[in-house]
Structure formats: C-alpha cells, structure tokens
Protein backbone atom coordinates (compact mmCIF):
# COMPACT_ATOMS: atom_id res chain seq x y z
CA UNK A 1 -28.58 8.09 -10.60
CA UNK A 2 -25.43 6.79 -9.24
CA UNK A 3 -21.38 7.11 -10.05
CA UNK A 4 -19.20 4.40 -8.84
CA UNK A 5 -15.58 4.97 -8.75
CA UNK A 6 -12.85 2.31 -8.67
CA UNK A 7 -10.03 3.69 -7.01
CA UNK A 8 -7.09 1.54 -8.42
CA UNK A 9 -4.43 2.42 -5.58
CA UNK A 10 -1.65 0.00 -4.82
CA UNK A 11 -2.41 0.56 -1.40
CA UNK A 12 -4.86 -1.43 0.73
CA UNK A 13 -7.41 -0.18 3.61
CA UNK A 14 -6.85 1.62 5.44
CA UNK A 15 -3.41 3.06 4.17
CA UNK A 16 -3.80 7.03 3.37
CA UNK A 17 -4.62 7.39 -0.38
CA UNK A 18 -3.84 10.46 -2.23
CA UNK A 19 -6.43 9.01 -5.26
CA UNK A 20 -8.92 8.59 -2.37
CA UNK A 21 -8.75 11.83 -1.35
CA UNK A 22 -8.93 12.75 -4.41
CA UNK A 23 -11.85 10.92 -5.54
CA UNK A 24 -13.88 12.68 -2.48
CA UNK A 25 -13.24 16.33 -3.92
CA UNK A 26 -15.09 14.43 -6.99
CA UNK A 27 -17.75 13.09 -4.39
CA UNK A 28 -18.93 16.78 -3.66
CA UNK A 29 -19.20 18.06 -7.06
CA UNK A 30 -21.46 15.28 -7.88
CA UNK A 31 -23.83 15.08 -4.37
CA UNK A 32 -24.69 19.23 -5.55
CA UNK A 33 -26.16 17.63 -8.51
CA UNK A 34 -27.93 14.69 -6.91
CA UNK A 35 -26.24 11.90 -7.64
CA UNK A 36 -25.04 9.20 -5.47
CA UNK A 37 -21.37 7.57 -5.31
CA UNK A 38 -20.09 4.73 -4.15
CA UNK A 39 -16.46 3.71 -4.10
CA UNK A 40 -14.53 0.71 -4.48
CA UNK A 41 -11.18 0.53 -3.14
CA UNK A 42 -9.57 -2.37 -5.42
CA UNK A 43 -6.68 -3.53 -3.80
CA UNK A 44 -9.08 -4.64 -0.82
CA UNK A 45 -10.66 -7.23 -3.17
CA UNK A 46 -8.92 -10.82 -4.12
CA UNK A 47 -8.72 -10.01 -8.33
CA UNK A 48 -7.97 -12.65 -10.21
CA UNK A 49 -5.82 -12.03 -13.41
CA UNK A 50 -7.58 -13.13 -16.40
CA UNK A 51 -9.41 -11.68 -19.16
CA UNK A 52 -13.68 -13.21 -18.42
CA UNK A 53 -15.83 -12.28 -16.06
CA UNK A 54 -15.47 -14.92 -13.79
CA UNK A 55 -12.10 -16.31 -13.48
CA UNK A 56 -13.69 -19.51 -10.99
CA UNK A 57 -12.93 -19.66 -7.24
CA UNK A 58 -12.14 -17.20 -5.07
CA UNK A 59 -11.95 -14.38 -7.84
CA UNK A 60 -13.83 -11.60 -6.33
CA UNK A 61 -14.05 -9.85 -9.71
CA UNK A 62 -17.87 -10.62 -10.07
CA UNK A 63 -18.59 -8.77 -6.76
CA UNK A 64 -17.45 -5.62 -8.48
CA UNK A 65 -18.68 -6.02 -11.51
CA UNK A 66 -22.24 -5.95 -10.24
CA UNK A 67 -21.32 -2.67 -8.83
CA UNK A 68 -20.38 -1.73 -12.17
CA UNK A 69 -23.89 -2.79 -13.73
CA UNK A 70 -25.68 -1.26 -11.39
CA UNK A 71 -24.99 2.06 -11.88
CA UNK A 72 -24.82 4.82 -14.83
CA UNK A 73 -21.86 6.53 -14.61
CA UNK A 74 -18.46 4.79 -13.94
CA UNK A 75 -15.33 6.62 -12.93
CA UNK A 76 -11.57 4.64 -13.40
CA UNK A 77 -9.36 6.67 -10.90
CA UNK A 78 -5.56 5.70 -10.56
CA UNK A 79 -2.19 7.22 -9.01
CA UNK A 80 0.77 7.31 -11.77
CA UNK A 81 3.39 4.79 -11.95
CA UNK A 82 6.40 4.79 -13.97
CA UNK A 83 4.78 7.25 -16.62
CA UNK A 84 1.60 4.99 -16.59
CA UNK A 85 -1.74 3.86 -14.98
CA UNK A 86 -0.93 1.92 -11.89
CA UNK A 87 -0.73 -2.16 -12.43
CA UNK A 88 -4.62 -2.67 -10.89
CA UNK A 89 -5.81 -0.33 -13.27
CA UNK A 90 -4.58 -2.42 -16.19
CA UNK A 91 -5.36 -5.51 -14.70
CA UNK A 92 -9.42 -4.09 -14.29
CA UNK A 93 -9.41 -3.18 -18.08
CA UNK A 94 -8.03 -6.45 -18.83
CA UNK A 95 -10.80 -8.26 -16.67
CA UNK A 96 -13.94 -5.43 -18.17
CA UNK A 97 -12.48 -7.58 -21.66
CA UNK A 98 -15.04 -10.14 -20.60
CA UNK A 99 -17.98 -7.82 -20.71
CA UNK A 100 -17.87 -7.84 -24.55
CA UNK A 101 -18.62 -12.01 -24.43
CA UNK A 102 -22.47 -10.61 -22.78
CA UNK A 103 -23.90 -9.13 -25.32
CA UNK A 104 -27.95 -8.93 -25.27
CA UNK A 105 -29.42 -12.30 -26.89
CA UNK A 106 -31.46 -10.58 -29.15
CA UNK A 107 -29.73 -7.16 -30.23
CA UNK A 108 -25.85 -7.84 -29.30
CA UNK A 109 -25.39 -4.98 -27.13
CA UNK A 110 -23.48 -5.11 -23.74
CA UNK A 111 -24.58 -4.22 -20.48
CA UNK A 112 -22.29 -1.87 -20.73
CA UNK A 113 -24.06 0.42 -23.22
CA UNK A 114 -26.42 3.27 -22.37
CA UNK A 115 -23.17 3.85 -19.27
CA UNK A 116 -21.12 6.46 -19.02
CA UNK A 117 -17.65 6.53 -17.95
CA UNK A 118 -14.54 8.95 -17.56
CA UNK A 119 -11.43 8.77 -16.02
CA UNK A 120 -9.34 10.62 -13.09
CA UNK A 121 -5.47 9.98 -12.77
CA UNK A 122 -3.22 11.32 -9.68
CA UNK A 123 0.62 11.70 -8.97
CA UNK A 124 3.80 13.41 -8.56
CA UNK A 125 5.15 12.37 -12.01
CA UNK A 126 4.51 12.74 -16.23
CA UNK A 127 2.16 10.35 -16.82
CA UNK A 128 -1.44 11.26 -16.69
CA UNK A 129 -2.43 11.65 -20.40
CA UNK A 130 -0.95 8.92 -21.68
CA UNK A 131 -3.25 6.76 -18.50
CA UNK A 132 -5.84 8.61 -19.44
CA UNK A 133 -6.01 8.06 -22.66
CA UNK A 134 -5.82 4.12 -22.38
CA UNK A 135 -8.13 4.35 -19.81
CA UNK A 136 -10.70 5.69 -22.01
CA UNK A 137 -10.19 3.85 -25.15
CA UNK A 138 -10.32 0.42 -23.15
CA UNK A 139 -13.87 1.73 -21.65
CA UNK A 140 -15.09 2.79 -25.09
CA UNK A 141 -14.41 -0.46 -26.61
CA UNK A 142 -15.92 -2.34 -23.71
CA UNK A 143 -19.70 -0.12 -24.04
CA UNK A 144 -19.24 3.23 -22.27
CA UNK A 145 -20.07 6.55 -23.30
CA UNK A 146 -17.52 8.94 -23.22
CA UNK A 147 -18.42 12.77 -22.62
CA UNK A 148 -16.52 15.64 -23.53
CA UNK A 149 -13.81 16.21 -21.18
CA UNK A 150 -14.30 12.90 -19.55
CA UNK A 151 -11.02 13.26 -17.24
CA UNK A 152 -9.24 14.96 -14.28
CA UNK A 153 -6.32 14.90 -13.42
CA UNK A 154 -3.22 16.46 -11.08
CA UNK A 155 0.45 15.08 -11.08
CA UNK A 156 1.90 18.38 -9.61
CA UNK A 157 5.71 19.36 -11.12
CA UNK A 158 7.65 16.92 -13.73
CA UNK A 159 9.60 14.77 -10.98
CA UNK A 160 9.52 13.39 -7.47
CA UNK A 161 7.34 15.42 -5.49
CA UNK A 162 4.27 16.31 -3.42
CA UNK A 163 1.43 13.93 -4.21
CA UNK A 164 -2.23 15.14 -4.20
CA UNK A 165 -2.82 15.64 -0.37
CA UNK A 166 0.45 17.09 0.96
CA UNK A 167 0.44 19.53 -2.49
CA UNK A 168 -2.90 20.62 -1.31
CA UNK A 169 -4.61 19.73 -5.05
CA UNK A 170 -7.61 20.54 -3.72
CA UNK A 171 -6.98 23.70 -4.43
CA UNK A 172 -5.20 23.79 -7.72
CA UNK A 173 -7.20 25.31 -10.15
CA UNK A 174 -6.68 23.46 -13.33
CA UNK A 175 -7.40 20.54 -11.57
CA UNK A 176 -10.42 21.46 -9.83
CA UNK A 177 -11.81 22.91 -13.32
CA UNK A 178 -11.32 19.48 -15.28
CA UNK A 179 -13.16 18.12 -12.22
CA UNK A 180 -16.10 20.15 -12.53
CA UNK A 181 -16.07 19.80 -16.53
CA UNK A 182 -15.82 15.84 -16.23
CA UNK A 183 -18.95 15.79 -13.71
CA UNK A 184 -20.81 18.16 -15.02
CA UNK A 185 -20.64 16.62 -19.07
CA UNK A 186 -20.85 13.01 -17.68
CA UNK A 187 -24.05 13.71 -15.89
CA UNK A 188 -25.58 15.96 -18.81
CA UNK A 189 -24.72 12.56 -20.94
CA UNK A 190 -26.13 9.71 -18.41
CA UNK A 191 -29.58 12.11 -17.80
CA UNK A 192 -29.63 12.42 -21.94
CA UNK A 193 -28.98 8.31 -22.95
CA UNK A 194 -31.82 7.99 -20.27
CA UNK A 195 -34.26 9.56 -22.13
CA UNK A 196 -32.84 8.48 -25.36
CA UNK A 197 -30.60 4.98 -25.33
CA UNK A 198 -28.63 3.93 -28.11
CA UNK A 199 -30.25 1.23 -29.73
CA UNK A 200 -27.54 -0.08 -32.19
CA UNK A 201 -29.10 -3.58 -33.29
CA UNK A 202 -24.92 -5.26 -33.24
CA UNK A 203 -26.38 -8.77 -34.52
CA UNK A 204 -27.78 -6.77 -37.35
CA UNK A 205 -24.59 -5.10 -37.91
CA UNK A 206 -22.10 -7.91 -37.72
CA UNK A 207 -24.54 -9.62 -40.16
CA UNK A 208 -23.50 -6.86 -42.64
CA UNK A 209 -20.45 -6.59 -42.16
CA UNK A 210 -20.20 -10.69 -42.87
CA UNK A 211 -21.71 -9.72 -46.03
CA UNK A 212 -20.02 -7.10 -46.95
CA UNK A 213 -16.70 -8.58 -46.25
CA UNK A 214 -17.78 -11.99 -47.94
C-alpha cells in the first residue's frame, strides 16, 4: 500500500518548507503501519492551468497524475494563504476536474474510486477549515473516499506568527492527534475497499436518472 502526498507549497526545491516538514511527521505515523509514501513537491513541476488531464505540450500534469493512480491513499497538503488553500492547491483540484471525463467503459466509474484521500493544511493564520473543507469536497466529487477525520492541521495563534517549524508543531498536541486519527482511519478505509470495492454500476445509474427525470 502506498500514500502519496502533494505538497502544494508556493515554494520551489529546495527552499525550506514548513508543509514539508510537516508532511514528514505524517511520513512516520504511516511507515509504523507499513505503508509507503512518496511525495510530490508541486511547484517543482511545469502545471498547466486548465481543467483535462492533459492540457498538450509541456504540461507536466500527466506525470503526476500517474502518481496519483498508482497509489491508494492520496494526501492534499497546503500552507494557508489569505484565509485559504494556497493558489497550487486550487489550481490541482481544478486540473483532478478532468478525472471525471475517464470513467470505466463499461461501468462509468473513475480511476479514482476504490482511493482514499484526506487532507493536511499548515500556517500562521485562520484559514485551515475552510481549505480543508474545499479540499475534501473537490476530492469526493472527483472519486475518493473520505474517512472519518480525514484532516490535520496546525496554523498556530489567529495572526502573523510562527509557522510549523520555528513553532515547533511537532509537538503540539492537537495537531499531532488529528495526525494520528487521519492515518490511522485512512488506512483502516484503503485495507477495507481492498477487500470490498465499491462497485456502483454509474452507466446504470445515469440511465435512471434519464428516466426518471424524463
């Protein structure tokens, strides 16, 4: 089993990252229950804007987005900015749009289904529920499974401030426990939809709903 995180930083390689270190105290809670992680710092990749898959030459969207299908678990983590998700963050969402044009042939489904994701949000500002919850509406309605308490999160004191590494979040203990709760229930769910999938039939269902709408 793996968990790939997409660290949505402004900042590019190899800049200090509060989100990155962040995402590593994530790292360890899931290695003690066997599961591998990979991370992709965003900003290091030439994203195209655009709301498909593929947005033609150069866009280095597709590279990532095998990442993303080859793995079970899925983890959005972003820094606050201005009260919201950072711009990379939206612009990923806005690009993961495409996976709903890939549905399965014969049932509909996208590859997306049967994955789990959750979100992690970092700052020194107000913010971090309102990120999450776009974050985790946008990933619903593009195939994931969301788990109970599929978040973390640590924005320190209302205001300019420490961010995650000089505050020493680490070792805040809220944020550690919503850290252990997202791993733990996204891990119980990946292990349970691989022993039993969903298996919605959505050609079926959008069949019915033509009829029952006609």
């Amino acid at each position: 089993m793996k968990a790939l995180f997409l660290n949505c930083t402004l900042k590019k390689s190899p800049e200090t990252s509060n989100t990155q270190a962040f995402i590593t105290q994530a790292e360890k809670i899931f290695k003690e229950l066997d599961v591998a992680t990979e991370t992709v710092r965003v900003a290091d990749y030439n994203i195209a804007f655009g709301n498909s898959s593929d947005e033609g030459e150069n866009d280095e969207w597709p590279t990532i987005l095998e990442k993303i299908y080859n793995c079970e678990i899925l983890i959005v983590a972003t820094p606050v900015w201005r009260g919201d998700r950072s711009a990379i963050a939206k612009m990923i969402a806005e690009r993961m749009d495409g996976i709903m044009e890939e549905g399965n042939d014969e049932n509909g489904r996208f590859p997306t289904y049967n994955k789990v994701a959750g979100a992690m949000v970092d700052g020194n500002e107000d913010g971090a529920k309102r990120a999450i919850a776009a974050i985790l509406f946008d990933l619903n309605e593009q195939g994931f499974s969301i788990p109970v308490n599929a978040f973390a999160y640590y924005v320190g004191k209302a205001g300019p401030g420490k961010s995650y590494i000089e505050a020493e979040g680490d070792k805040h203990e809220f944020t550690n426990k919503t850290l252990l709760y997202m791993v733990h229930n996204m891990v119980a769910l990946a292990k349970s939809l691989a022993k039993e999938p969903i298996k919605t039939n959505l050609k079926k269902l959008d069949k019915k709903a033509e009829e029952m709408s006609s």
